[in-house]
N, C-alpha and C. Protein backbone atom coordinates (compact mmCIF):
# COMPACT_ATOMS: atom_id res chain seq x y z
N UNK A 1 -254.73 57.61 192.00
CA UNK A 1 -255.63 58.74 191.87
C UNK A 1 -254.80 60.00 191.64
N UNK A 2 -255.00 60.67 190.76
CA UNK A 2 -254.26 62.03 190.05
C UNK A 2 -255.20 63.10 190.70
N UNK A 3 -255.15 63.88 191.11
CA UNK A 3 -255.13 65.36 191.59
C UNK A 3 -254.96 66.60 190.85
N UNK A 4 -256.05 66.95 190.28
CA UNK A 4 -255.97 68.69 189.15
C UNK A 4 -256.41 69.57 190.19
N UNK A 5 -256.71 70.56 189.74
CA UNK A 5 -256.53 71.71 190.35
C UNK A 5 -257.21 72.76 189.18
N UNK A 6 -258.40 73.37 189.99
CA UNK A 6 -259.08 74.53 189.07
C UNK A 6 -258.90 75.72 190.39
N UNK A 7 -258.23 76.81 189.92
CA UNK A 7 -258.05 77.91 190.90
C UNK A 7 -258.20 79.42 190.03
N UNK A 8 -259.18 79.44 191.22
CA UNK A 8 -260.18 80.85 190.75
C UNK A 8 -259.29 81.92 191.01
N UNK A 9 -258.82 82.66 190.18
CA UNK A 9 -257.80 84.15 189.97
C UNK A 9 -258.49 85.65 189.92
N UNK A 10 -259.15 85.56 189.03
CA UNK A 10 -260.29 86.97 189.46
C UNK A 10 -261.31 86.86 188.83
N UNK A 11 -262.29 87.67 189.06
CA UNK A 11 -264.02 87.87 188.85
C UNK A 11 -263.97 88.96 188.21
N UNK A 12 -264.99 89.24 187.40
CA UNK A 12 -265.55 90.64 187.54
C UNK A 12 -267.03 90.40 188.14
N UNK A 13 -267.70 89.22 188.34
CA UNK A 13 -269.08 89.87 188.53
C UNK A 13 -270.13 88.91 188.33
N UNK A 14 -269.53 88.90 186.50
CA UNK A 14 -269.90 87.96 185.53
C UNK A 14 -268.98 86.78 185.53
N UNK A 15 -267.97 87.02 185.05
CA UNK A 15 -267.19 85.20 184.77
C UNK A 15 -266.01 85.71 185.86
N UNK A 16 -265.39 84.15 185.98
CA UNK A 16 -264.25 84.31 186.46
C UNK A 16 -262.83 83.48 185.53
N UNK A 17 -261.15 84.22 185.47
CA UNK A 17 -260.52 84.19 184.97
C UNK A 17 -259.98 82.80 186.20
N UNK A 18 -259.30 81.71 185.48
CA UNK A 18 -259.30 80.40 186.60
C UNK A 18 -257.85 79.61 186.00
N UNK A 19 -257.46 78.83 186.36
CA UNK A 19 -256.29 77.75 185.84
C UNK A 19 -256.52 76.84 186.05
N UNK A 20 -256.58 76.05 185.05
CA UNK A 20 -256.57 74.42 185.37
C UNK A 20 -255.13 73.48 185.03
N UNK A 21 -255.36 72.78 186.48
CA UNK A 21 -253.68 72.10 186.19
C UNK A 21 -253.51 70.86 186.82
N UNK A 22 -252.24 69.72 187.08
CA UNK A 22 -252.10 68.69 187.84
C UNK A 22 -250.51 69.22 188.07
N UNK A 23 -249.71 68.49 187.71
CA UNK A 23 -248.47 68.64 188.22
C UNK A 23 -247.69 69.91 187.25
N UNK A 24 -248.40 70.43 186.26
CA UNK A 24 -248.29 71.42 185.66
C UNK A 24 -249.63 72.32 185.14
N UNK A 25 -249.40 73.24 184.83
CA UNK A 25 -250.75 74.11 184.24
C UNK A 25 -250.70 73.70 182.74
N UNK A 26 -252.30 73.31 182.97
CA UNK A 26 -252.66 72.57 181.89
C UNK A 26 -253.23 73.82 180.75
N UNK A 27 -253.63 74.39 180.98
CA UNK A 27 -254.97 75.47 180.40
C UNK A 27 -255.26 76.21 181.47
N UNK A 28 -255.49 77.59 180.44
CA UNK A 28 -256.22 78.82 181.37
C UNK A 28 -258.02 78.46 181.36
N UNK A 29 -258.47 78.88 182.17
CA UNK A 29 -260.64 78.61 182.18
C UNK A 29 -261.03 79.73 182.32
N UNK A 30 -262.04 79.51 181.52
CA UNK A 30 -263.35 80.83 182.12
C UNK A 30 -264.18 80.30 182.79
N UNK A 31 -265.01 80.52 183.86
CA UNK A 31 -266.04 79.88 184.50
C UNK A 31 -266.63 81.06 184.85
N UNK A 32 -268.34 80.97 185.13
CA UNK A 32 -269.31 82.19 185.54
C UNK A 32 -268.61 82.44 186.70
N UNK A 33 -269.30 83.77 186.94
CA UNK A 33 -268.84 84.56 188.57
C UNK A 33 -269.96 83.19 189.89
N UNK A 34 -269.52 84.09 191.18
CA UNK A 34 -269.79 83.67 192.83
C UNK A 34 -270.95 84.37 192.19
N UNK A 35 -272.16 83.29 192.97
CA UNK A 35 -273.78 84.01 193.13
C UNK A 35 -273.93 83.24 194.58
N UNK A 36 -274.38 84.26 195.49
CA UNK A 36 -275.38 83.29 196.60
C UNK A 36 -276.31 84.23 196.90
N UNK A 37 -277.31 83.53 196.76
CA UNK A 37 -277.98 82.11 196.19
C UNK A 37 -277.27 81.99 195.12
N UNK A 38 -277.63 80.65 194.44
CA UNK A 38 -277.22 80.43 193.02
C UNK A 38 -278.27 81.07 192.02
N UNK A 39 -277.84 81.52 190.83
CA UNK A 39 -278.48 81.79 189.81
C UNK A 39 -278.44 80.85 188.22
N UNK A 40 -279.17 80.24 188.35
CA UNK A 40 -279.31 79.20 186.97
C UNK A 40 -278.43 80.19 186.36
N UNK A 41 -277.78 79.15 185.44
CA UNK A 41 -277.04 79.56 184.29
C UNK A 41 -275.99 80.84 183.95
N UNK A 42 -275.92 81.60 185.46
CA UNK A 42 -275.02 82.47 185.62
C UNK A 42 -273.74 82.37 187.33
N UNK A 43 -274.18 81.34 187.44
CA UNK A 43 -273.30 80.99 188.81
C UNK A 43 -272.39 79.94 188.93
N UNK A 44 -270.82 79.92 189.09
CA UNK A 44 -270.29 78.41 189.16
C UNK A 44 -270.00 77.77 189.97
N UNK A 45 -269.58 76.45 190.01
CA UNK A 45 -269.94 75.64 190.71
C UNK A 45 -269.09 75.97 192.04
N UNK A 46 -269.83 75.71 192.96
CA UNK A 46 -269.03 75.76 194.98
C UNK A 46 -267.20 75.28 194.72
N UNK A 47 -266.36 76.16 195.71
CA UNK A 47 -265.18 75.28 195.60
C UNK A 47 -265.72 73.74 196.25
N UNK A 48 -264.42 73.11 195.94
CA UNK A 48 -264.42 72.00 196.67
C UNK A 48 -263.58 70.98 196.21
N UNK A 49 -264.20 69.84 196.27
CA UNK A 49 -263.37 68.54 196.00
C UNK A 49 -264.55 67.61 195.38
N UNK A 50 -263.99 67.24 193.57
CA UNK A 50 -265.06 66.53 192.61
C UNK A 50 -264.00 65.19 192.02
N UNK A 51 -264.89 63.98 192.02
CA UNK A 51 -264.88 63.22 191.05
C UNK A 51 -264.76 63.73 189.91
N UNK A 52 -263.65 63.37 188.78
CA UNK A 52 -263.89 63.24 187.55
C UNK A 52 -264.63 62.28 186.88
N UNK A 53 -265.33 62.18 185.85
CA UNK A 53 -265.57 60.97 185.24
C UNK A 53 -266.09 61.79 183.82
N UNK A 54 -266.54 60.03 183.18
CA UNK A 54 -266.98 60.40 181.34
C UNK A 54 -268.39 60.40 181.73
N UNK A 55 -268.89 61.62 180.58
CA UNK A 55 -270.01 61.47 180.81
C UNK A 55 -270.22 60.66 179.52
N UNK A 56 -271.60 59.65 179.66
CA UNK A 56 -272.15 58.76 178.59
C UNK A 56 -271.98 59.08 177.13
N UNK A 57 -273.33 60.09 177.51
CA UNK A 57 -274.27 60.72 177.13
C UNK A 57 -274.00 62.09 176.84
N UNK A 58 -274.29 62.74 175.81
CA UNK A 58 -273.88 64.21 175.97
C UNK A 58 -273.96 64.69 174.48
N UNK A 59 -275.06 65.66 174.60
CA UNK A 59 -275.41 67.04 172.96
C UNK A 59 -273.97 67.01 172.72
N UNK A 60 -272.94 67.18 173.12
CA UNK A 60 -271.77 67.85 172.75
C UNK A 60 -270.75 66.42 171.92
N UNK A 61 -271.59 64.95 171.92
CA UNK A 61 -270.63 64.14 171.57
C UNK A 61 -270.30 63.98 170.65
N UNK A 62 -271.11 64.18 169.29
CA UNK A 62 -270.65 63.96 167.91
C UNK A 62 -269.84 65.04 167.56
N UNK A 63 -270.25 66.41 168.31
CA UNK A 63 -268.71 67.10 167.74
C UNK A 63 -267.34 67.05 168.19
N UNK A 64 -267.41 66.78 169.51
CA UNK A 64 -266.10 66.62 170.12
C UNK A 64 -265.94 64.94 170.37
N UNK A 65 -266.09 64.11 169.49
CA UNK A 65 -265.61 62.94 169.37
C UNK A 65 -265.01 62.85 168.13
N UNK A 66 -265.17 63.76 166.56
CA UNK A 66 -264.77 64.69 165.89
C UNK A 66 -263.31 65.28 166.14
N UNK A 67 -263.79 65.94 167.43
CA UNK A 67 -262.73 66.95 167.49
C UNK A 67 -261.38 65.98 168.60
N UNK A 68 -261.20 65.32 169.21
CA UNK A 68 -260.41 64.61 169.97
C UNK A 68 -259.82 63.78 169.42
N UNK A 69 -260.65 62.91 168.06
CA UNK A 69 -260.56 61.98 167.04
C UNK A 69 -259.58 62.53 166.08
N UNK A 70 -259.99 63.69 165.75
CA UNK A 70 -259.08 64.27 164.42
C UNK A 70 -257.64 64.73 165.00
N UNK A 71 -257.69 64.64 166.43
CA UNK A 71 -256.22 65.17 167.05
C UNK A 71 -255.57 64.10 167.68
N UNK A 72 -255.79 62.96 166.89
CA UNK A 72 -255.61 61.42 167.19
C UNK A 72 -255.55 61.01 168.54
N UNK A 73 -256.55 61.26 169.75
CA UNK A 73 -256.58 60.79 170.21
C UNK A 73 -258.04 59.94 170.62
N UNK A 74 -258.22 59.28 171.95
CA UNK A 74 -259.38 58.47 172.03
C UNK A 74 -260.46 59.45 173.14
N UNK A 75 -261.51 59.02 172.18
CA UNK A 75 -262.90 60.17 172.78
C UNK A 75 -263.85 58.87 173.71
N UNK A 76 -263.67 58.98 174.67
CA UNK A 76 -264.49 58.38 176.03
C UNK A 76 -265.70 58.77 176.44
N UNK A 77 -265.86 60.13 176.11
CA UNK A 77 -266.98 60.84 176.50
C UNK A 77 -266.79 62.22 177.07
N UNK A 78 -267.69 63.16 177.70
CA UNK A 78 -267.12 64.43 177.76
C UNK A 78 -266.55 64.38 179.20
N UNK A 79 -265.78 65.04 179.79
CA UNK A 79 -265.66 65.31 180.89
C UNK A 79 -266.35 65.76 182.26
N UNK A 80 -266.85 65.17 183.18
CA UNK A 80 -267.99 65.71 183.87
C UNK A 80 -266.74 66.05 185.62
N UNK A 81 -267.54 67.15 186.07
CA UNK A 81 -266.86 67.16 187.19
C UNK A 81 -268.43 66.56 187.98
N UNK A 82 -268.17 65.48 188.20
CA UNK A 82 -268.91 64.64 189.28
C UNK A 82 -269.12 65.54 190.38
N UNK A 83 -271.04 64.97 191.21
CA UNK A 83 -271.26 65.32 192.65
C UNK A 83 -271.40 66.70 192.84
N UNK A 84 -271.78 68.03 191.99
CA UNK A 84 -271.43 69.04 192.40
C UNK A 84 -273.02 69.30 193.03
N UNK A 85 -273.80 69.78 193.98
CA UNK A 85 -274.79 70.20 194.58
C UNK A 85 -275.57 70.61 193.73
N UNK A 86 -276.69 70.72 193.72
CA UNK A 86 -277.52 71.73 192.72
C UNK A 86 -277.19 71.72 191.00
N UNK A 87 -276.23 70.78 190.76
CA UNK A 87 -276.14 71.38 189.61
C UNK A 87 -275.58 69.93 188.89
N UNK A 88 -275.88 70.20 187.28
CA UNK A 88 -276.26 69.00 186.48
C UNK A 88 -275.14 68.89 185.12
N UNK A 89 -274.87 67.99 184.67
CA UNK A 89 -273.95 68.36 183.52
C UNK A 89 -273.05 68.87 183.46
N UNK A 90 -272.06 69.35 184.62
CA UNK A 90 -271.01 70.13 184.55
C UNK A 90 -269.67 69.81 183.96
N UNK A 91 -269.76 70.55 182.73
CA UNK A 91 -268.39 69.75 181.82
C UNK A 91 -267.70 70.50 181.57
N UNK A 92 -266.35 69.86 181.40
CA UNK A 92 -264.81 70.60 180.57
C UNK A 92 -265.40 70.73 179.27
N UNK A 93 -265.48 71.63 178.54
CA UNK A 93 -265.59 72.07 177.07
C UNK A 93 -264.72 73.30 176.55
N UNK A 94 -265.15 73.46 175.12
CA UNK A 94 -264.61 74.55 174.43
C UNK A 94 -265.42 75.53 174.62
N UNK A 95 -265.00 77.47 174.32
CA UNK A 95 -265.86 78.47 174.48
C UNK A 95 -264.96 79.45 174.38
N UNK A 96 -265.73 81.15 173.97
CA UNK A 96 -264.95 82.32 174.09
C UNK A 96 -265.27 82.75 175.21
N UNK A 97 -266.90 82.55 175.61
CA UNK A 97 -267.08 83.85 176.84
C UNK A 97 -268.44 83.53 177.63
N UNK A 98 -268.59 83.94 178.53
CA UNK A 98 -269.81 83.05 179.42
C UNK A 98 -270.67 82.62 178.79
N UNK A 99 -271.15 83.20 178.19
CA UNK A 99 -272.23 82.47 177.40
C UNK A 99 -272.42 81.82 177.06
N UNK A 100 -271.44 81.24 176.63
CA UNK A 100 -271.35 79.67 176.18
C UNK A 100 -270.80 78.61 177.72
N UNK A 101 -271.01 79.29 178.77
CA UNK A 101 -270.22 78.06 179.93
C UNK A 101 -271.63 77.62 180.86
N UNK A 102 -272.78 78.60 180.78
CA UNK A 102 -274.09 77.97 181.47
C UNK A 102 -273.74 77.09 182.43
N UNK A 103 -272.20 77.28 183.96
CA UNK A 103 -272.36 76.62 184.78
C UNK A 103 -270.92 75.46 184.48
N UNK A 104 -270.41 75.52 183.31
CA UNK A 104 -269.42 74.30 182.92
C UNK A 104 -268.09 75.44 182.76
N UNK A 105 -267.18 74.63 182.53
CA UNK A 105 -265.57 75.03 182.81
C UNK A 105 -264.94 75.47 181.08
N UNK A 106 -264.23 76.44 180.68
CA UNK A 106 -264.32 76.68 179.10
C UNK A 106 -262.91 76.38 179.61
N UNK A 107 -262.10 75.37 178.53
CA UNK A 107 -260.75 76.07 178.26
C UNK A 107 -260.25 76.97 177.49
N UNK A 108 -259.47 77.30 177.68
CA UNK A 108 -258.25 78.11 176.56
C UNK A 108 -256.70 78.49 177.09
N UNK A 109 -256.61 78.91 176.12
CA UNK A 109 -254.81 79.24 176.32
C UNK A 109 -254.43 80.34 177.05
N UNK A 110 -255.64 81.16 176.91
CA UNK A 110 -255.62 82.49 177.88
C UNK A 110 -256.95 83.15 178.02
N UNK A 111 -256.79 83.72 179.31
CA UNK A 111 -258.06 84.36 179.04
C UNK A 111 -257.94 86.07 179.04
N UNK A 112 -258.45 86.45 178.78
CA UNK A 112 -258.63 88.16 178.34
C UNK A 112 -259.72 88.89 179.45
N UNK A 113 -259.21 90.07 179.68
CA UNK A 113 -260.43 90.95 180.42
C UNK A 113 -260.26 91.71 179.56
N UNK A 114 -261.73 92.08 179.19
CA UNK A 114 -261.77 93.09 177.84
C UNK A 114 -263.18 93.70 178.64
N UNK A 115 -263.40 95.34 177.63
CA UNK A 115 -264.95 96.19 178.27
C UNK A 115 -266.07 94.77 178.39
N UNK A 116 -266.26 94.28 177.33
CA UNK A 116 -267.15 93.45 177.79
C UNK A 116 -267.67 92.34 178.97
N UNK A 117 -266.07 91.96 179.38
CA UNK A 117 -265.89 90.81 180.34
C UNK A 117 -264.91 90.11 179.53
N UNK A 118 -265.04 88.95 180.73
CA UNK A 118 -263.63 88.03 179.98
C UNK A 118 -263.76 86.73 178.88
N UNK A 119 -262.87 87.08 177.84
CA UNK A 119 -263.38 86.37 176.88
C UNK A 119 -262.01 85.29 176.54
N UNK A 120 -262.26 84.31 176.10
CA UNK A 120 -261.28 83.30 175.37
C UNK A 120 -261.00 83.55 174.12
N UNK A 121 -259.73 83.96 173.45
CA UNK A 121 -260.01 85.00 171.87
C UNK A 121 -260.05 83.62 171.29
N UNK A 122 -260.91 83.69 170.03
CA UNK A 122 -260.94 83.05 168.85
C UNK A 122 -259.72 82.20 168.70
N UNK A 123 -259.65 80.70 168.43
CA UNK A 123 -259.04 79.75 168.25
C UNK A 123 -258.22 79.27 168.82
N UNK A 124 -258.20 79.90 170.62
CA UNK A 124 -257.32 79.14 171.78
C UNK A 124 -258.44 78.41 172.48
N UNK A 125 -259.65 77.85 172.53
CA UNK A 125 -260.04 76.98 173.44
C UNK A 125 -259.83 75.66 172.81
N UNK A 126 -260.12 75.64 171.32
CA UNK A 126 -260.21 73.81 171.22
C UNK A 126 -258.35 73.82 171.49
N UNK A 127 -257.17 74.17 171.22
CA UNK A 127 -256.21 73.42 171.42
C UNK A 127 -255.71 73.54 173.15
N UNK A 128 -256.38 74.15 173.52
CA UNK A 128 -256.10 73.97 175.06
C UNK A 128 -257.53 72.90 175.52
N UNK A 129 -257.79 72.71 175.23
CA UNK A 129 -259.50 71.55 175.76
C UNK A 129 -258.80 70.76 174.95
N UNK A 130 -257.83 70.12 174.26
CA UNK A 130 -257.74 68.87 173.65
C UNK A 130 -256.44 68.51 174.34
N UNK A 131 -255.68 69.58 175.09
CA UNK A 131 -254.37 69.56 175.97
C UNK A 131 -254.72 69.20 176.94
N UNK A 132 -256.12 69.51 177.62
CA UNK A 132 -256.55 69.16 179.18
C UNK A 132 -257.14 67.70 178.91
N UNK A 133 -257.89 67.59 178.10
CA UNK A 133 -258.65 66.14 177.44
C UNK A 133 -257.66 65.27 177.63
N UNK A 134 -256.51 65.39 177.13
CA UNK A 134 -255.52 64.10 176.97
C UNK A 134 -254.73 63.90 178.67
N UNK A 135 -254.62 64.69 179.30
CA UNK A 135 -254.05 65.07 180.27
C UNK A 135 -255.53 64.01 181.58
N UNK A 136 -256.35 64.79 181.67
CA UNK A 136 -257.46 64.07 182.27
C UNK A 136 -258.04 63.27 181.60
N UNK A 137 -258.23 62.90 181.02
CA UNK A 137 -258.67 61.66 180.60
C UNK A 137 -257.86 59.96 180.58
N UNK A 138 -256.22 60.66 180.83
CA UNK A 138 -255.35 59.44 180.63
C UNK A 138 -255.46 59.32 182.26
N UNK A 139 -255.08 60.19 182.99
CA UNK A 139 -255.36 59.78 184.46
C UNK A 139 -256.72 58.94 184.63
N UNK A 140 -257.94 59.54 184.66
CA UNK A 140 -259.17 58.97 184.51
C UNK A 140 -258.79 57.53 184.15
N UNK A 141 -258.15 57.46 183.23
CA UNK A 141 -258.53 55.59 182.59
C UNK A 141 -257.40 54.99 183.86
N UNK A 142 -256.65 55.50 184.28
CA UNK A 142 -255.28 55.03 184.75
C UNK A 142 -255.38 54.94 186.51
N UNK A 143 -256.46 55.36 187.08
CA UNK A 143 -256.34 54.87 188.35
C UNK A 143 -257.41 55.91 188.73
N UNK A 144 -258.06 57.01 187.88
CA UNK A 144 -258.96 57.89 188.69
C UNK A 144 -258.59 59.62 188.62
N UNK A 145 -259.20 60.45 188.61
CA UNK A 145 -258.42 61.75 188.82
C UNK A 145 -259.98 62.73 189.51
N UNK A 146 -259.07 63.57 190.37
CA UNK A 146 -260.48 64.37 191.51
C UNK A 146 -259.54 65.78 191.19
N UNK A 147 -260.64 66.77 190.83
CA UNK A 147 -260.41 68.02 191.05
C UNK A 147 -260.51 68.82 192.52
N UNK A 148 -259.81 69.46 192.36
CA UNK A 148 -259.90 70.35 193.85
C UNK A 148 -259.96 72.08 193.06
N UNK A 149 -260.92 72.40 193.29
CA UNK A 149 -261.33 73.37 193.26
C UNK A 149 -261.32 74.42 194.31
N UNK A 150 -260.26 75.64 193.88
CA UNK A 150 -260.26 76.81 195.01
C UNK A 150 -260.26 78.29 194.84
N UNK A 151 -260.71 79.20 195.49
CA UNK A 151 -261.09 80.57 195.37
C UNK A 151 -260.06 81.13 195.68
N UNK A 152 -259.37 81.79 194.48
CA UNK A 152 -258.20 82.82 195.55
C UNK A 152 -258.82 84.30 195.22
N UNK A 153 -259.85 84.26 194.95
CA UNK A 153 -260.72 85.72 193.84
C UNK A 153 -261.50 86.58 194.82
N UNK A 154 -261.83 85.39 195.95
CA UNK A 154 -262.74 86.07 197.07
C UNK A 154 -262.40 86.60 198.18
């Protein structure tokens, strides 16, 4: 069983600036800001400790089976962080800026605080989401891999 690591670095409010890693840093993340209560589609997920696994099923498969495929490697399905409370679908994907994370984990190569909030600039998420893909996904097939998820923001 392999061991990653998503660690929350700062907030503004709206998203938070995060790292995802195992025995090295894999990719920088954007993930929504702390809500309590939770707020659909603007709150992310509780720290803690998640199962990885493939998800089946998933809107996102014909493009990123595409996109994993054309970077020769093998597409399993999307990445789900298993078991999280309240909340459904939570996947590793590509993205610039919350809006596109509705609750799921964006990679990229860096992330930016800009007036607007924090954004992933244009054409660093797919090669950092195809760096974390190969990285978790080979653990996954190979004995298992659990995220640990932690707040250093709060």
């Amino acid at each position: 069983m392999e061991i990653f690591t998503l660690t929350r670095l700062t907030s503004d409010g709206v998203g938070t600036r995060s790292a995802l890693g195992g025995a090295t840093q894999l990719c920088a993340a954007l993930e929504l800001a702390f809500h309590a209560p939770k707020i659909a589609d603007k709150t992310r997920i509780p720290a803690g400790h998640y199962a990885l696994g493939f998800r089946a099923a998933s809107h996102f498969d014909a493009v990123y089976r595409r996109r994993v495929k054309g970077a020769g490697q093998v597409y399993r399905g999307m990445i789900e962080i298993e078991g999280v409370a309240d909340f459904a679908a939570v996947l590793l994907h590509c993205g610039n800026s919350t809006a596109d994370s509705k609750g799921c984990v964006l990679c990229g190569e860096r992330v930016l605080a800009t007036p607007r909030g924090f954004v992933i600039p244009g054409g660093e998420s797919e090669p950092a989401f195809l760096r974390a893909y190969r990285a978790l996904s080979a653990a996954m097939q190979s004995g298992g891999a659990r995220l640990v998820v932690t707040d250093q923001d709060r």
